[in-house]
Protein backbone atom coordinates (compact mmCIF):
# COMPACT_ATOMS: atom_id res chain seq x y z
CA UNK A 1 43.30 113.33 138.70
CA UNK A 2 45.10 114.87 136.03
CA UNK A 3 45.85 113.93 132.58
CA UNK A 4 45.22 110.54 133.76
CA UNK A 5 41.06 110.75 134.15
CA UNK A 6 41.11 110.76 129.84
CA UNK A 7 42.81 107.91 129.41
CA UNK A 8 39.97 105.33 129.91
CA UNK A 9 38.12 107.35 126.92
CA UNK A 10 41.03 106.64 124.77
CA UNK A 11 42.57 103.31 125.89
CA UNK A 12 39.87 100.89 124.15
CA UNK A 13 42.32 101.46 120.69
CA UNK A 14 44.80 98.97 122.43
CA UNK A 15 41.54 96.52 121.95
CA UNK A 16 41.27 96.83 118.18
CA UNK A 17 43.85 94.63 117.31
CA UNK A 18 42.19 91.67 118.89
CA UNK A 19 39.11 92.39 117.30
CA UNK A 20 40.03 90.04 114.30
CA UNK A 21 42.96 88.24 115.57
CA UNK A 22 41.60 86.24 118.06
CA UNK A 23 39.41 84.40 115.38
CA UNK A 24 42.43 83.14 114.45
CA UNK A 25 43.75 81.64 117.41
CA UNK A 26 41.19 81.03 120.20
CA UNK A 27 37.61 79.20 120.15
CA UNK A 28 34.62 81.40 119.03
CA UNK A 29 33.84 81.18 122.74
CA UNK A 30 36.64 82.27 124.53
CA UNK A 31 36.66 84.95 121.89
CA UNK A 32 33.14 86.22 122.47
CA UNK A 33 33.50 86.13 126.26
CA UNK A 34 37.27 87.68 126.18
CA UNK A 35 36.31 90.38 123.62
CA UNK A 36 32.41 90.85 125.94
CA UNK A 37 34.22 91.19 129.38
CA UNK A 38 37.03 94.02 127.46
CA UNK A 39 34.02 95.94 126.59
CA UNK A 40 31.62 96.15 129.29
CA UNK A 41 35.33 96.89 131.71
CA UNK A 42 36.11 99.86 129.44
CA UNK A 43 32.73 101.02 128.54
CA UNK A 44 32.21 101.10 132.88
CA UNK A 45 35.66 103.08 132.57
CA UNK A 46 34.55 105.54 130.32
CA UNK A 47 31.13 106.52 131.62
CA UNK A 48 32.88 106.95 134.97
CA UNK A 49 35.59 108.76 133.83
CA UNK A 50 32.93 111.25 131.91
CA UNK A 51 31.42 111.45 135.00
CA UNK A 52 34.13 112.80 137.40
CA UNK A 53 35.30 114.95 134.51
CA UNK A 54 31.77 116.51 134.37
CA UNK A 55 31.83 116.99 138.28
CA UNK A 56 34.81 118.59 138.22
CA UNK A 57 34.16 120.45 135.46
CA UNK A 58 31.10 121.72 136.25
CA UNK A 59 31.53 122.42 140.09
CA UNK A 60 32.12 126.11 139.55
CA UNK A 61 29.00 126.66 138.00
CA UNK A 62 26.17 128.45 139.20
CA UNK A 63 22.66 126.84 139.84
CA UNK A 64 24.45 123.32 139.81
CA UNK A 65 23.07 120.71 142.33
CA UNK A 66 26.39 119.84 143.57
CA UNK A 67 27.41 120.92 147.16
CA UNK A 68 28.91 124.65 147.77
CA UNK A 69 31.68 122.95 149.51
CA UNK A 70 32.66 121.29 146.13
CA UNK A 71 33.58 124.43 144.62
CA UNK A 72 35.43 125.58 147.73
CA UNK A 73 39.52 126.99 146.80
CA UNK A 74 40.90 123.98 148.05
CA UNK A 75 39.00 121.64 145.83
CA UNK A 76 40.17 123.95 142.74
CA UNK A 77 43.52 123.55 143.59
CA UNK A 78 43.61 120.38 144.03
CA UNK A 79 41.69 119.07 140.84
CA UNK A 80 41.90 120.70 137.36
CA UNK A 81 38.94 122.93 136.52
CA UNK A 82 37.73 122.88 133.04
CA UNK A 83 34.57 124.01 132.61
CA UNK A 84 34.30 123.85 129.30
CA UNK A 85 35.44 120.38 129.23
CA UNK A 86 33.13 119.22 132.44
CA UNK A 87 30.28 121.37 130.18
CA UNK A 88 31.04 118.90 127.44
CA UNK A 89 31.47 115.79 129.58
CA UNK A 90 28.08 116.28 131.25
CA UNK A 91 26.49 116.65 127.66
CA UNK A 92 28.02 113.51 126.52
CA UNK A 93 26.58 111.61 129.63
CA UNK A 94 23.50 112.65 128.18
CA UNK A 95 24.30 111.31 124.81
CA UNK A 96 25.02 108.38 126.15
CA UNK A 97 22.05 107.77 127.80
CA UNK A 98 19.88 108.83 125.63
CA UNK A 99 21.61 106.34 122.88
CA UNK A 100 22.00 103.45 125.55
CA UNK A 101 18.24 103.82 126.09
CA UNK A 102 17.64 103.75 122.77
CA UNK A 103 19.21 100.63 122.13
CA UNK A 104 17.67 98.91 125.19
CA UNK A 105 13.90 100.08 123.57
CA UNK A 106 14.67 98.59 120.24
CA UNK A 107 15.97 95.63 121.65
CA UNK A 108 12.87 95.17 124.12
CA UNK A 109 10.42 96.56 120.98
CA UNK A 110 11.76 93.76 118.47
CA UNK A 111 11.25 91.18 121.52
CA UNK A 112 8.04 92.15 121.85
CA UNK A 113 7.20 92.32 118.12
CA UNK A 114 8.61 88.87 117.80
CA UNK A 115 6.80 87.40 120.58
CA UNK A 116 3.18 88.71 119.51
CA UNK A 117 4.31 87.18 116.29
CA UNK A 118 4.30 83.66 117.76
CA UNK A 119 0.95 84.23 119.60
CA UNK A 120 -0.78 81.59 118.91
CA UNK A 121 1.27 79.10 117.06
CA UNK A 122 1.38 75.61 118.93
CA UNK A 123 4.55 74.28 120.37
CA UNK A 124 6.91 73.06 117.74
CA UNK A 125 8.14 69.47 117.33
CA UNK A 126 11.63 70.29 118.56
CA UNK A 127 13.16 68.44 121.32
CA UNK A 128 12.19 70.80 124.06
CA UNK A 129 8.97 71.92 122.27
CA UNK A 130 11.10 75.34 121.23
CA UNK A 131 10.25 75.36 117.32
CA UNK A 132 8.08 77.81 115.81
CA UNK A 133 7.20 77.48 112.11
CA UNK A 134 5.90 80.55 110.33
CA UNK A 135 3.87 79.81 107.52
CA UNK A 136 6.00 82.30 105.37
CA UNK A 137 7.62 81.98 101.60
CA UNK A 138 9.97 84.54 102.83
CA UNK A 139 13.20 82.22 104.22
CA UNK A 140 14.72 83.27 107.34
CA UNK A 141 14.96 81.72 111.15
CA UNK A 142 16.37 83.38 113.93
CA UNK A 143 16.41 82.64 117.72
CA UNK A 144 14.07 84.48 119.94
CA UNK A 145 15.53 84.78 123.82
CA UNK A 146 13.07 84.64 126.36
CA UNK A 147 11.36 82.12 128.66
CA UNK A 148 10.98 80.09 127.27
CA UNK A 149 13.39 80.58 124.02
CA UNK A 150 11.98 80.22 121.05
CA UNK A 151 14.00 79.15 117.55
CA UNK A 152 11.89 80.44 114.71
CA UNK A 153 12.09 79.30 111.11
CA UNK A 154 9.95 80.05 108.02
CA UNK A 155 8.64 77.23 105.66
CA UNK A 156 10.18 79.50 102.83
CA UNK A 157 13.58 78.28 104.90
CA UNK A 158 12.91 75.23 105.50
CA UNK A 159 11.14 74.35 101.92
CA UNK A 160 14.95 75.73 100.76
CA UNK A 161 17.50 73.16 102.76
CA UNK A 162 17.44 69.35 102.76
CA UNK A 163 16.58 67.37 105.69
CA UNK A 164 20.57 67.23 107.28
CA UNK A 165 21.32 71.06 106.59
CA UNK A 166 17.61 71.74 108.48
CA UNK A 167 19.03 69.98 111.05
CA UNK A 168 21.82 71.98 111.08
CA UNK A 169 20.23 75.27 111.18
CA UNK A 170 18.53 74.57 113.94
CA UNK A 171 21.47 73.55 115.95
CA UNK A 172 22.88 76.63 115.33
CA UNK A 173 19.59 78.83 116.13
CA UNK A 174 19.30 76.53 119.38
CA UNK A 175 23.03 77.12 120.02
CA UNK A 176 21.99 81.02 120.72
CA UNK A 177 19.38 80.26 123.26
CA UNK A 178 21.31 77.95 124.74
CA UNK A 179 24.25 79.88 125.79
CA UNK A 180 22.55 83.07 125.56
CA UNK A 181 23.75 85.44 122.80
CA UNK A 182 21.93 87.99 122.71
CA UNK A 183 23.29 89.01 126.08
CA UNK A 184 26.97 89.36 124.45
CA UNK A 185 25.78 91.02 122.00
CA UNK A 186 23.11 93.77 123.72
CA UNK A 187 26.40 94.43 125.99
CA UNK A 188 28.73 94.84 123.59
CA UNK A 189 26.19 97.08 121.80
CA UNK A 190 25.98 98.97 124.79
CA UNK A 191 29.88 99.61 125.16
CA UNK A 192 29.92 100.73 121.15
CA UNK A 193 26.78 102.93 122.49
CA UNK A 194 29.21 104.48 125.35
CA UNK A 195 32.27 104.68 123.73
CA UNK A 196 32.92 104.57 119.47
CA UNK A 197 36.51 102.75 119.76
CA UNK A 198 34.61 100.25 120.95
CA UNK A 199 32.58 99.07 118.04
CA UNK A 200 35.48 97.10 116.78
CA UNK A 201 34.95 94.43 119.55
CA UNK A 202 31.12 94.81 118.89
CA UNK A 203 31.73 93.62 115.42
CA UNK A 204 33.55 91.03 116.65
CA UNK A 205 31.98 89.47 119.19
CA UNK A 206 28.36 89.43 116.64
CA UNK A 207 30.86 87.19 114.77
CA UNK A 208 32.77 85.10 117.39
CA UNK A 209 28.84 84.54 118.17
CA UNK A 210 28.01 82.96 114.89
CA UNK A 211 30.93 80.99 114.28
CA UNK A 212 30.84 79.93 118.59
CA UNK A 213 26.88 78.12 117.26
CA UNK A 214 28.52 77.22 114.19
CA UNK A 215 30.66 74.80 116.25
CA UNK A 216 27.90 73.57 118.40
CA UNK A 217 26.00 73.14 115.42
CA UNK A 218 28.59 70.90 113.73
CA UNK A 219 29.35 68.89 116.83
CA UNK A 220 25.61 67.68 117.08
CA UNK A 221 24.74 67.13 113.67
CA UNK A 222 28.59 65.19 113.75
CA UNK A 223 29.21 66.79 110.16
CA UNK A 224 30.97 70.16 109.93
CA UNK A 225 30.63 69.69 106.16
CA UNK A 226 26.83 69.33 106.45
CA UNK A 227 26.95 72.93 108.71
CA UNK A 228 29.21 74.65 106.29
CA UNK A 229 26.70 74.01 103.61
CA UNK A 230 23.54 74.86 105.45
CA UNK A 231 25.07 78.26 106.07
CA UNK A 232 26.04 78.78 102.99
CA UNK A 233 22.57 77.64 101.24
CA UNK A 234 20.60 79.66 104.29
CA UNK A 235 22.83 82.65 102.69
CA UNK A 236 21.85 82.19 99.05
CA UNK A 237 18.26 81.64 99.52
CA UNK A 238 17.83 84.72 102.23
CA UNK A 239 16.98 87.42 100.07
CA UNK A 240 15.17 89.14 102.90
CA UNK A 241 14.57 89.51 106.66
CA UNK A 242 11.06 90.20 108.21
CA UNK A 243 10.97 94.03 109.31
CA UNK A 244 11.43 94.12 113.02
CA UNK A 245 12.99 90.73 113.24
CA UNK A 246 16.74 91.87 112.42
CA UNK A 247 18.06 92.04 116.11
CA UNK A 248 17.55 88.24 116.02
CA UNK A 249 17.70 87.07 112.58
CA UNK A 250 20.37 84.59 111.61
CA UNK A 251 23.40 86.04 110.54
CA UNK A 252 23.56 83.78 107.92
CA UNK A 253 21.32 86.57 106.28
CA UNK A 254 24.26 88.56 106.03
CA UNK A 255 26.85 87.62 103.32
CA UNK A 256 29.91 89.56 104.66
CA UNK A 257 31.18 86.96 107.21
CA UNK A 258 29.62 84.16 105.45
CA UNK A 259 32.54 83.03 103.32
CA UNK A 260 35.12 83.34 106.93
CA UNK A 261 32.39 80.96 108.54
CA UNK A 262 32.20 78.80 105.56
CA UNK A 263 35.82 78.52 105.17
CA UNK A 264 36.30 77.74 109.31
CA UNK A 265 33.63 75.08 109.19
CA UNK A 266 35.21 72.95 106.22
CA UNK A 267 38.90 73.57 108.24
CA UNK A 268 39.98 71.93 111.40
CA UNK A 269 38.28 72.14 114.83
CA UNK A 270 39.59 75.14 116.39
CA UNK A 271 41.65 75.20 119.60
CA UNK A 272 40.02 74.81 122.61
CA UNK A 273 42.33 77.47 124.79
CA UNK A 274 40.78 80.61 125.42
CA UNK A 275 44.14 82.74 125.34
CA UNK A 276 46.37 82.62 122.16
CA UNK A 277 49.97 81.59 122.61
CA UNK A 278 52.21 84.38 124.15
CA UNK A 279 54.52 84.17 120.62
CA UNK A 280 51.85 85.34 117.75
CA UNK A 281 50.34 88.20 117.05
CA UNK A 282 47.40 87.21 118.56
CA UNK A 283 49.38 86.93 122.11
CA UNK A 284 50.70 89.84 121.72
CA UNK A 285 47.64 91.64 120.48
CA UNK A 286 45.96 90.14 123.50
CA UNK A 287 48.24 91.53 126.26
CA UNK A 288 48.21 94.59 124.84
CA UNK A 289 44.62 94.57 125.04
CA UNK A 290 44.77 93.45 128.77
CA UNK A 291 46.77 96.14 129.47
CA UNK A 292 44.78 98.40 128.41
CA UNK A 293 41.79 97.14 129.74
CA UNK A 294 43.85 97.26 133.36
CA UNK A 295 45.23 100.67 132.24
CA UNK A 296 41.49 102.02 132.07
CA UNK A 297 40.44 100.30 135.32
CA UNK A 298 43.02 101.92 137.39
CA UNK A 299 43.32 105.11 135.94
CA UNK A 300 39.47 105.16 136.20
CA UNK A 301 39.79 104.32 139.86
CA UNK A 302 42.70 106.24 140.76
CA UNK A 303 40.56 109.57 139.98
CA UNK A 304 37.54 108.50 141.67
CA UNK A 305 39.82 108.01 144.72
CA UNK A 306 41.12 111.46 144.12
CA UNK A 307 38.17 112.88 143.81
CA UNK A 308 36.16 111.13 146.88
CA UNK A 309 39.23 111.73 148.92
CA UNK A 310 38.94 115.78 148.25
CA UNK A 311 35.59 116.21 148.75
CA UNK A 312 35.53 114.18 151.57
CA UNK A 313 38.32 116.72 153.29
CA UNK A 314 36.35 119.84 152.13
CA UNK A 315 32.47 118.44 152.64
CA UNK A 316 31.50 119.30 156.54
CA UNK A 317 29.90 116.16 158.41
């Protein structure tokens, strides 16, 4: 395995470029999926690569549950033996875990919270019966994922926006549920959880997310206009977000990428290609970030080869 086994824990820097290039050049969707599938490849990369250094690493020492075979001479000599570094690998598994499972329990905990929320409250007038009004002054709406998906909205929010930008707002809240969201997002946080270098894309694809329902939002209300100004009113008037409800609430909440989403909606319709032009930044950026991603998948793969083809010569039948 070799030098070779770290390189997957490094590699996901080649991704950071593309991180806020590709808002530039591609569709908020191809972004979010591009930027998604780069992050759950080299987050997979990682925790395998952690793995086989820990099993290496730790093969030597006593009371471990491996096989005695796996610490035989020949196994030593063919793979590097760092225990210190297979201690340290095997700890960060554990780290990993323990904040992957963390993030899957908030996640699951804000769901629930949300949902108990709603008990109750009839079926909204929506098209599909999906609204839920909360008789709150405090304005905010977010989209709830479930089955069925719920878009939530306070009266404080609504009371705030005219008639068209309502309409708006809920396009964009029904956009989520629609094509799913919070799955990009619960992956990508996920990958960040696994590796650090990846919280770039994680930032990135929360975005790509928002500005991907933007569009929708502005193609069925036929306005962009009208959807640039509902998010930026939904912005002004959120002062606050229910406690608990953050992992869903609209992003619009959030004033940081407000004035980028603002500023997209009253430009042209973006692209529809879902790989930038080999001759910008963006291209290159991308490629670079391809090659990386490929890097990590076959360097992760070429060790695990290594390593199953080693023990497999040294473990008896």
């Amino acid at each position: 395995m070799g030098f070779f086994v770290f390189l997957p824990l490094i590699l996901p820097l080649t991704a950071v470029p593309i991180a806020r290039l590709t808002e530039q050049h591609l569709h908020p969707r191809g972004a979010a999926r591009l930027m998604t599938v780069i992050s759950a490849v080299m987050a997979v990369c990682s925790v395998l690569c952690l793995g086989l250094i820990g099993v290496v690493g730790t093969a030597q020492i006593p009371g471990n549950p491996l096989p005695d075979s796996w610490s035989d001479p020949e196994v030593r000599a063919a793979l590097p033996y760092h225990e210190t570094v297979g201690t340290a690998a095997m700890w960060l598994l554990v780290l990993v875990s323990a904040a992957c499972a963390r993030t899957v329990g908030r996640h699951l905990r804000v769901r629930s919270r949300a949902r108990r929320a709603l008990t109750g409250l009839p079926a909204g007038p929506g098209p599909a019966g999906d609204l839920a009004v909360l008789p709150d002054r405090s304005p905010y709406a977010y989209a709830l994922p479930g089955s069925p998906g719920r878009v939530v909205v306070s009266t404080g929010m609504l009371a705030g926006l005219p008639e068209d930008e309502r309409e708006a707002l809920l396009a964009h809240e029904r956009a989520h549920l629609r094509h799913r969201h919070h799955r990009y997002l619960l992956t990508t946080q996920l990958a960040a959880c696994v590796n650090p270098f990846l919280r770039p894309l994680q930032h990135a694809v929360a975005f790509s997310a928002e500005r991907w329902a933007d569009e929708e939002s502005a193609q069925e209300v036929g306005d962009r206009r009208i959807t640039a100004r509902a998010v930026a009113r939904a912005a002004l008037v959120s002062h606050a977000t229910p406690p608990g409800f953050a992992a869903f609430a609209a992003p619009t909440a959030t004033p940081g990428p407000v004035p980028r989403r603002v500023a997209a909606l009253l430009g042209p319709v973006p692209t529809s290609r879902n790989w930038p032009p080999a001759k910008t930044r963006a291209g290159l950026a991308a490629m670079v970030a391809a090659a990386g991603t490929a890097a990590s998948a076959l360097c992760a793969l070429n060790a695990a080869v290594a390593l199953l083809v080693v023990l497999k010569a040294v473990t008896p039948l």
